[in-house]
Protein backbone atom coordinates (compact mmCIF):
# COMPACT_ATOMS: atom_id res chain seq x y z
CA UNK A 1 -32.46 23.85 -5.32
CA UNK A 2 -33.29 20.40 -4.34
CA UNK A 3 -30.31 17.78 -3.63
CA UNK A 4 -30.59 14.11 -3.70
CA UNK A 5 -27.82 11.91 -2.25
CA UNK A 6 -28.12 8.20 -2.51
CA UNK A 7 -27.10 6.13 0.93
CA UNK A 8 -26.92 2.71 0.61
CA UNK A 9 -25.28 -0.13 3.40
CA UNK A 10 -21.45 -0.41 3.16
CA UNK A 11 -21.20 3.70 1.86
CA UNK A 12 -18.19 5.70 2.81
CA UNK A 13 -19.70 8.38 5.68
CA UNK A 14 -17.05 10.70 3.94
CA UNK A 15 -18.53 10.66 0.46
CA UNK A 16 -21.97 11.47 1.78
CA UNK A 17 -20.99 13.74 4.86
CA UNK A 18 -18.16 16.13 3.01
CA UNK A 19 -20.77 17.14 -0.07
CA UNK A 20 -24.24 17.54 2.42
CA UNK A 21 -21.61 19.91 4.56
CA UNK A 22 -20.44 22.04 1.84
CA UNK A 23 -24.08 22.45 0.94
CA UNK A 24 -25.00 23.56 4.06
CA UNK A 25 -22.01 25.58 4.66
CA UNK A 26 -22.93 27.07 1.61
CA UNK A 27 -26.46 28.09 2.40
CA UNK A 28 -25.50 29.98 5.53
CA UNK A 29 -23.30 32.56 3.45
CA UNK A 30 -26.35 33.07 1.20
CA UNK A 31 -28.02 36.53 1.28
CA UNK A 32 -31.33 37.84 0.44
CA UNK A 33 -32.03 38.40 -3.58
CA UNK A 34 -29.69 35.59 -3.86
CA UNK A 35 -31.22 32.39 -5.75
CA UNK A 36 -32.76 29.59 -3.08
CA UNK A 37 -31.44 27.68 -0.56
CA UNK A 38 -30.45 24.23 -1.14
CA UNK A 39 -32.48 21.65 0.07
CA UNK A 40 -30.89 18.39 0.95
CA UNK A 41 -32.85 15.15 1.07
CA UNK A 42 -30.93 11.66 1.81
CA UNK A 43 -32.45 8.88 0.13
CA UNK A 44 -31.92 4.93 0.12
CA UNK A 45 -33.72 2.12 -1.50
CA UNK A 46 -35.99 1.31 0.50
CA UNK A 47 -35.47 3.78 3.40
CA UNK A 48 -34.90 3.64 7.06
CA UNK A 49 -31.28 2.84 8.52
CA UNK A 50 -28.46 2.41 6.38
CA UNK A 51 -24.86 1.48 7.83
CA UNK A 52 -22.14 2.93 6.79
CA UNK A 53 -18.56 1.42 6.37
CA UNK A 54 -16.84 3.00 9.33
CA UNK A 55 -20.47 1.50 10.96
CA UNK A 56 -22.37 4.76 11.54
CA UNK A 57 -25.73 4.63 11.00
CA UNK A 58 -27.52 7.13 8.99
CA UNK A 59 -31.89 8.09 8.80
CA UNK A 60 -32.81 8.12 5.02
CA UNK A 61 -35.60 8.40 2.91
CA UNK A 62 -37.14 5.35 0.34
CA UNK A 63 -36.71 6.76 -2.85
CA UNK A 64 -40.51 5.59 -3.76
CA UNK A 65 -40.92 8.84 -1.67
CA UNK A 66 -39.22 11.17 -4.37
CA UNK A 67 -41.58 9.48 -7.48
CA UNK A 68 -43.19 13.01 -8.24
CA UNK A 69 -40.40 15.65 -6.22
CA UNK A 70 -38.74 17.72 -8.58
CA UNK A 71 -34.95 16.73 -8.03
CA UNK A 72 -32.18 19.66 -9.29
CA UNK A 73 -29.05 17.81 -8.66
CA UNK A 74 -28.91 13.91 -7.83
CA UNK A 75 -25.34 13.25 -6.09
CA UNK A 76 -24.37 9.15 -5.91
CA UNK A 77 -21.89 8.67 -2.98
CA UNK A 78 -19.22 5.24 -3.36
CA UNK A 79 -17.82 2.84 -0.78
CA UNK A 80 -18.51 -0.94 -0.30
CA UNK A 81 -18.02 -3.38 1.97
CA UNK A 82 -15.45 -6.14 0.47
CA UNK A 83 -13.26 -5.59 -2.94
CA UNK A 84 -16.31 -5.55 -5.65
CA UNK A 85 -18.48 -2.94 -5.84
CA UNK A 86 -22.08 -4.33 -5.71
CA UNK A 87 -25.05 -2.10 -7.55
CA UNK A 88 -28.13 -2.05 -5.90
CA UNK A 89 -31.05 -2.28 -7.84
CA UNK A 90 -33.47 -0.02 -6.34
CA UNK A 91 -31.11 2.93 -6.45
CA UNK A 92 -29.55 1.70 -9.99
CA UNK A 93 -33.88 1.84 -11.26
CA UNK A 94 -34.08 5.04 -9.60
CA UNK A 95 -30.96 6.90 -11.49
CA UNK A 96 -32.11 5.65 -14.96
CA UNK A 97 -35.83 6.79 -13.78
CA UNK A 98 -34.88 10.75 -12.50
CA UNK A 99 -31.35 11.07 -14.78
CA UNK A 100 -32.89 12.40 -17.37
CA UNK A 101 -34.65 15.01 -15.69
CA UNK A 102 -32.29 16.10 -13.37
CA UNK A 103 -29.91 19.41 -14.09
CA UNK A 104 -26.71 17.77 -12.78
CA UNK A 105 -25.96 13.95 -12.16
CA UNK A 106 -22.82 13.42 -9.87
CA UNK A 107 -21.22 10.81 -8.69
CA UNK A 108 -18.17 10.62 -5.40
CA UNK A 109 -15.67 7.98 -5.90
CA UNK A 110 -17.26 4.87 -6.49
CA UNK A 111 -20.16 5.97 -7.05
CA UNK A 112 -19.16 6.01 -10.69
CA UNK A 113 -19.97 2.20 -10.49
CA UNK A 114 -24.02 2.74 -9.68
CA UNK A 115 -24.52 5.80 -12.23
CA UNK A 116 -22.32 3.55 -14.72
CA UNK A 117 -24.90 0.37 -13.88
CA UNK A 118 -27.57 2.87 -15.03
CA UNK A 119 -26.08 3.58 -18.16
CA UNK A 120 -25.61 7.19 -17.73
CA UNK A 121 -21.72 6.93 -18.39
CA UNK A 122 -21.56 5.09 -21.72
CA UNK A 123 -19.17 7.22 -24.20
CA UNK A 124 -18.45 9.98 -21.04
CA UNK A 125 -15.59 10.60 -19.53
CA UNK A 126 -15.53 9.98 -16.14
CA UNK A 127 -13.45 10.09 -12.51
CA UNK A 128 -12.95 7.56 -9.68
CA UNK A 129 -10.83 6.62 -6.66
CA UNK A 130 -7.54 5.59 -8.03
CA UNK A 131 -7.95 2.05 -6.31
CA UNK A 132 -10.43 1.24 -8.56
CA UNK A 133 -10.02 2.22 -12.05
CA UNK A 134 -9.07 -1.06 -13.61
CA UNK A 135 -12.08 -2.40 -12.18
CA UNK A 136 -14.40 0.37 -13.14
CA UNK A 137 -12.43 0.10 -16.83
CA UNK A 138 -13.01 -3.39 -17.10
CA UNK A 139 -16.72 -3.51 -16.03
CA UNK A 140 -17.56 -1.00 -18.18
CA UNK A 141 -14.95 -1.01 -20.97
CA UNK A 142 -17.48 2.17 -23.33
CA UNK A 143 -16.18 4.36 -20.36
CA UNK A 144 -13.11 6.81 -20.75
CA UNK A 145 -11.56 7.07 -17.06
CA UNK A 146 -9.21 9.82 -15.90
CA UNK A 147 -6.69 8.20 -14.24
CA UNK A 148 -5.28 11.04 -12.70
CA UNK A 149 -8.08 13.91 -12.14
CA UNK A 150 -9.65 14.68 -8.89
CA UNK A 151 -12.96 15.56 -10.55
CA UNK A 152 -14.53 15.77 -13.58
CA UNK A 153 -17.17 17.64 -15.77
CA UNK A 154 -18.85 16.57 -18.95
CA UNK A 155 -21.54 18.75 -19.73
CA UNK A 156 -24.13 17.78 -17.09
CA UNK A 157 -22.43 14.87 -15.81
CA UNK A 158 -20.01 15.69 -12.97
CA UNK A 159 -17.77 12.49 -11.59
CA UNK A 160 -14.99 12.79 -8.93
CA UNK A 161 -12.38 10.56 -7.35
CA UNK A 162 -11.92 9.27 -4.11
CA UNK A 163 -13.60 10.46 -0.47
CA UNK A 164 -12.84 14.08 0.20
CA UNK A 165 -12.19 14.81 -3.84
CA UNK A 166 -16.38 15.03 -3.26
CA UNK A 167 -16.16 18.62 -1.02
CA UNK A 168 -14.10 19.43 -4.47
CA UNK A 169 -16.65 18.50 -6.67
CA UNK A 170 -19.58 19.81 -4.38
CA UNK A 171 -17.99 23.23 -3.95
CA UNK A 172 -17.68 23.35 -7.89
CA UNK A 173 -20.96 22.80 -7.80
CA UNK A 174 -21.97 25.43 -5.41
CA UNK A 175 -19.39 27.91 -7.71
CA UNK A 176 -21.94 27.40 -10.80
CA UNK A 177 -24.82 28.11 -8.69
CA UNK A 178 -23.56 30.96 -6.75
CA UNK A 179 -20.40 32.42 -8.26
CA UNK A 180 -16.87 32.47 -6.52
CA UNK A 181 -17.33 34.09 -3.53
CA UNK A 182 -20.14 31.33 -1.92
CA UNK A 183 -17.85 28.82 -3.18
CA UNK A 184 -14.98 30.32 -1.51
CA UNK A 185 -16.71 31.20 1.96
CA UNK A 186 -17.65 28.02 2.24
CA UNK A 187 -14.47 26.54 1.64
CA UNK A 188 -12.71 29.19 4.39
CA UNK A 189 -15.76 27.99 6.61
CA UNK A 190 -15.05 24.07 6.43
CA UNK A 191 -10.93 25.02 6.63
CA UNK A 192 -10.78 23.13 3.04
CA UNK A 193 -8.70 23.95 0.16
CA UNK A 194 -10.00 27.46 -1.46
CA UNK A 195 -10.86 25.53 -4.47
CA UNK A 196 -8.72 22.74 -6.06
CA UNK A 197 -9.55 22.25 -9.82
CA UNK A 198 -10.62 19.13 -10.99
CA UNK A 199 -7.62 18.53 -13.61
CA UNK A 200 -5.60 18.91 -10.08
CA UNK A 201 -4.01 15.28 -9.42
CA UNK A 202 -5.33 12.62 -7.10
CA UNK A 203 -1.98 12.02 -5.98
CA UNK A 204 0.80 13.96 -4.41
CA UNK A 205 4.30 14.01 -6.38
CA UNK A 206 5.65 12.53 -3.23
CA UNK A 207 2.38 10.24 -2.44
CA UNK A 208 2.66 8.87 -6.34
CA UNK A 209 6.29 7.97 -5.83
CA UNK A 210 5.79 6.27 -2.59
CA UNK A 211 2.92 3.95 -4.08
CA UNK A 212 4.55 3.20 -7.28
CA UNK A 213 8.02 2.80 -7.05
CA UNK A 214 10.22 -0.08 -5.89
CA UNK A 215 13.04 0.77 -3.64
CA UNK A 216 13.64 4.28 -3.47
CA UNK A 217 10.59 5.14 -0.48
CA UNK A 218 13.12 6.39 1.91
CA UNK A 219 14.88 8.33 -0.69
CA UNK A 220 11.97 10.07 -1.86
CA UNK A 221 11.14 11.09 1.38
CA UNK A 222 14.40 12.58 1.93
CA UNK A 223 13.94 14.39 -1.59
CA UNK A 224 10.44 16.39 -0.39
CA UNK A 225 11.88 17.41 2.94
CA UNK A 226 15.06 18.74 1.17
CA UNK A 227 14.01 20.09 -2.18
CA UNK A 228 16.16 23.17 -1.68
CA UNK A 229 19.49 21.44 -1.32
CA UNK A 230 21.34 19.83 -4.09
CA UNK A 231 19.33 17.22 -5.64
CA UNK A 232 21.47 15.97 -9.04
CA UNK A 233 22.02 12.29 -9.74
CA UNK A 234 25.64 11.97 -8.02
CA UNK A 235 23.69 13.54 -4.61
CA UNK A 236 20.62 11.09 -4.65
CA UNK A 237 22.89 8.16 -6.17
CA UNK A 238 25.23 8.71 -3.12
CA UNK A 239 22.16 9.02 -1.28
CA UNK A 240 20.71 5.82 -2.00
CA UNK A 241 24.04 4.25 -1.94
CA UNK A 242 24.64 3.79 -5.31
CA UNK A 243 27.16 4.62 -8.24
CA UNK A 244 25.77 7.76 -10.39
CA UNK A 245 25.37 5.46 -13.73
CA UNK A 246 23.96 2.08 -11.43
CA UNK A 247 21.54 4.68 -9.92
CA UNK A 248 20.12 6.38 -12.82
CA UNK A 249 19.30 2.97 -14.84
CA UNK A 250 17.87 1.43 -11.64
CA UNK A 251 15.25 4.81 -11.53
CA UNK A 252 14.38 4.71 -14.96
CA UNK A 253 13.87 1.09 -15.03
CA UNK A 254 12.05 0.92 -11.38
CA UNK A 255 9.95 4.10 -10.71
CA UNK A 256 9.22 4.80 -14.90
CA UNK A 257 11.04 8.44 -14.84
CA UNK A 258 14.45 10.12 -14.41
CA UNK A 259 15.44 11.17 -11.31
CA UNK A 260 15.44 14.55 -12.35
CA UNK A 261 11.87 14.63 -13.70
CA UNK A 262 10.92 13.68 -10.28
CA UNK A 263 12.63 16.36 -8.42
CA UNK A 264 11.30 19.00 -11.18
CA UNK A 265 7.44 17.45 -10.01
CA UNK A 266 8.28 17.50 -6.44
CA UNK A 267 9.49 21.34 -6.66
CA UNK A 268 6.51 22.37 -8.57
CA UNK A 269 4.28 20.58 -6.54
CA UNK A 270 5.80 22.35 -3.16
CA UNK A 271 5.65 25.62 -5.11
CA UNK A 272 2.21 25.46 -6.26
CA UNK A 273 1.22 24.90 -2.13
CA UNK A 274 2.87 27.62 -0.99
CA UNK A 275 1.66 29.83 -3.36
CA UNK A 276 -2.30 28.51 -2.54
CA UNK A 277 -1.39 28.57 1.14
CA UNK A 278 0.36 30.94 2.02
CA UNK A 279 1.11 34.76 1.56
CA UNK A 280 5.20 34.19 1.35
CA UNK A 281 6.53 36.82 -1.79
CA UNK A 282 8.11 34.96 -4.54
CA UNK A 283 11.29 34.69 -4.58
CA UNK A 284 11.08 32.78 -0.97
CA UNK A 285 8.97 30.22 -2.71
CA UNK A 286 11.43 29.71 -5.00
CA UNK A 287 14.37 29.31 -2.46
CA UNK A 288 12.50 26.97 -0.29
CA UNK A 289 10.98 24.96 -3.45
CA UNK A 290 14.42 24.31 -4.71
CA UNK A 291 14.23 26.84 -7.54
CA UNK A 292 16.67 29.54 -6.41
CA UNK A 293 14.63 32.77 -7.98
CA UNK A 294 12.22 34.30 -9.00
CA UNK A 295 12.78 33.65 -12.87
CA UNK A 296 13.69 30.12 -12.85
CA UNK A 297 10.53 29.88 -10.93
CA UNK A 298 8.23 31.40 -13.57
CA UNK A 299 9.77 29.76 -16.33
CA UNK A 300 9.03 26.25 -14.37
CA UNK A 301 5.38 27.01 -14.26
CA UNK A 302 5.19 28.27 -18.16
CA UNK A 303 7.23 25.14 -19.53
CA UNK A 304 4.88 22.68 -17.19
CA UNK A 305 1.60 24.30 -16.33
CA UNK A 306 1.18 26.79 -19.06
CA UNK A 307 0.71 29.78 -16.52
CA UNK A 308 2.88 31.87 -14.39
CA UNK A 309 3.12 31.81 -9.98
CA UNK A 310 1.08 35.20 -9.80
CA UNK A 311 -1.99 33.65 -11.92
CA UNK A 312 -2.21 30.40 -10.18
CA UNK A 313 -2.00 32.19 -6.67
CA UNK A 314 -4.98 34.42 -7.84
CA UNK A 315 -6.68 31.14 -9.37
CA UNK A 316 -6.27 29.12 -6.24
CA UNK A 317 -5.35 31.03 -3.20
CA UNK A 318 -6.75 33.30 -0.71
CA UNK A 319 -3.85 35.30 -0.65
């Protein structure tokens, strides 16, 4: 199975570099009377050296070169080098030349921008970094972004989010061709998450609320390292140095939630880690996640995530 990834000047390494890995992690575990190899080609517009943004230069192939090779999957990396993401042509003629005969069209990050350029996007729904998805929204307004997911899959077109969300997307990828357990040796071989979904969040609960909020960084950070202590409005209010009513207005109003939504995301975040990454039984998840037992625990993960801890540790863990 042939694999095309665009380079271009300005790329992140990371977009490029995490997906050609997984790929070749991936064809190491693969055993005779299982379907072929993948084959990995790295192509640019016009071929030769490209730079990339951390300034590591990469040997590519002109596209020209790939006018009559069969391509299987054609994987567009992102990065630039200033704040606007700049399309370039030959790569942009070469996406609405293959697209159509290629079995999967991907895109890492900002890469969304170039397959987008192309018109492959129009009506789709789509993924990007965070960073950029007014920009991508705005540019191309027939778009429908996920603001939130790390990857995405409509039908043939598979889009993910920022940098590393790409080893995501590729080991999906590798999961369609070759079935869980390729997916997941390749994974325990590049010491990567098993296998996040895409719906799975860009951002950390504790990430989010440090980017987005206005005031309470400190006290957020005191939250995730003490989510099994007592965490109700009086205790954070006295926390931040506040009176109980003061504090819960000035939440609501600054960060967009209650105080207690964001301790009930922060404990359900910290259980659904420990139950992907480790073997721990339970009901010491639930202590140390701030849940107390076992029950409380489930209940948690049926009201929010529509699944029980048992399911999601055979969904996403090793364990």
């Amino acid at each position: 199975m042939r694999v095309v990834l665009l380079a271009y000047d300005g790329m992140n390494l990371l977009d490029l570099a995490g997906p050609l890995q997984a790929l070749t992690t991936a064809n190491r575990s693969v055993r005779t009377g299982d379907p072929a190899k993948y084959e990995t080609i790295v192509a640019s517009g016009s071929g030769g050296t490209v730079v990339t943004s951390s300034g590591l230069p990469l040997v590519t192939v002109p596209v020209s070169a790939l006018a009559d090779v069969p391509i299987d999957t054609l994987i567009a990396p992102g990065g630039c080098w200033g704040e606007e993401y700049e399309v370039e042509p030959a790569l942009r003629d070469f996406i609405v030349a293959r697209a159509g005969s290629v079995r999967r069209l991907c895109s890492v990050c900002t890469g969304a921008f170039l397959l987008a350029a192309a018109g492959q996007l129009d009506g789709r729904r789509v993924a990007t970094h965070w960073a950029w998805l007014d920009k991508l929204k705005a540019r191309h307004p027939a778009l429908e972004v996920d603001a939130d997911s790390i990857f995405v899959r409509d039908d043939t077109l598979w889009t993910s989010a920022g940098v590393s969300s790409g080893i995501d997307l590729t080991l999906a990828l590798i999961e369609e061709d070759y079935g869980p357990r390729i997916a997941i040796d390749a994974a325990r071989q590049m010491v990567v998450f098993m296998k996040r979904a895409g719906g799975q969040s860009q951002f950390s609960v504790p990430l989010a609320a440090q980017t987005r909020d206005h005031g309470f960084v400190e006290l957020h950070a005191w939250m995730a390292a003490n989510l099994g202590s007592d965490l109700t409005v009086p205790r954070l209010a006295a926390r931040a140095g506040m009176a109980p009513r003061t504090f819960a207005r000035s939440y609501a109003a600054k960060v967009g939630c209650t105080p207690a939504k964001t301790v009930e995301r922060m404990r359900l975040e910290a259980a659904c880690r420990a139950l992907e990454e480790t073997g721990l039984p339970l009901k010491s998840i639930a202590v140390q996640s701030g849940y107390g037992d076992e029950q409380k625990l489930r209940r948690a993960f049926q009201r929010q995530l529509g699944t029980n801890p048992a399911t999601h540790r055979a969904r996403f863990s090793r364990y």
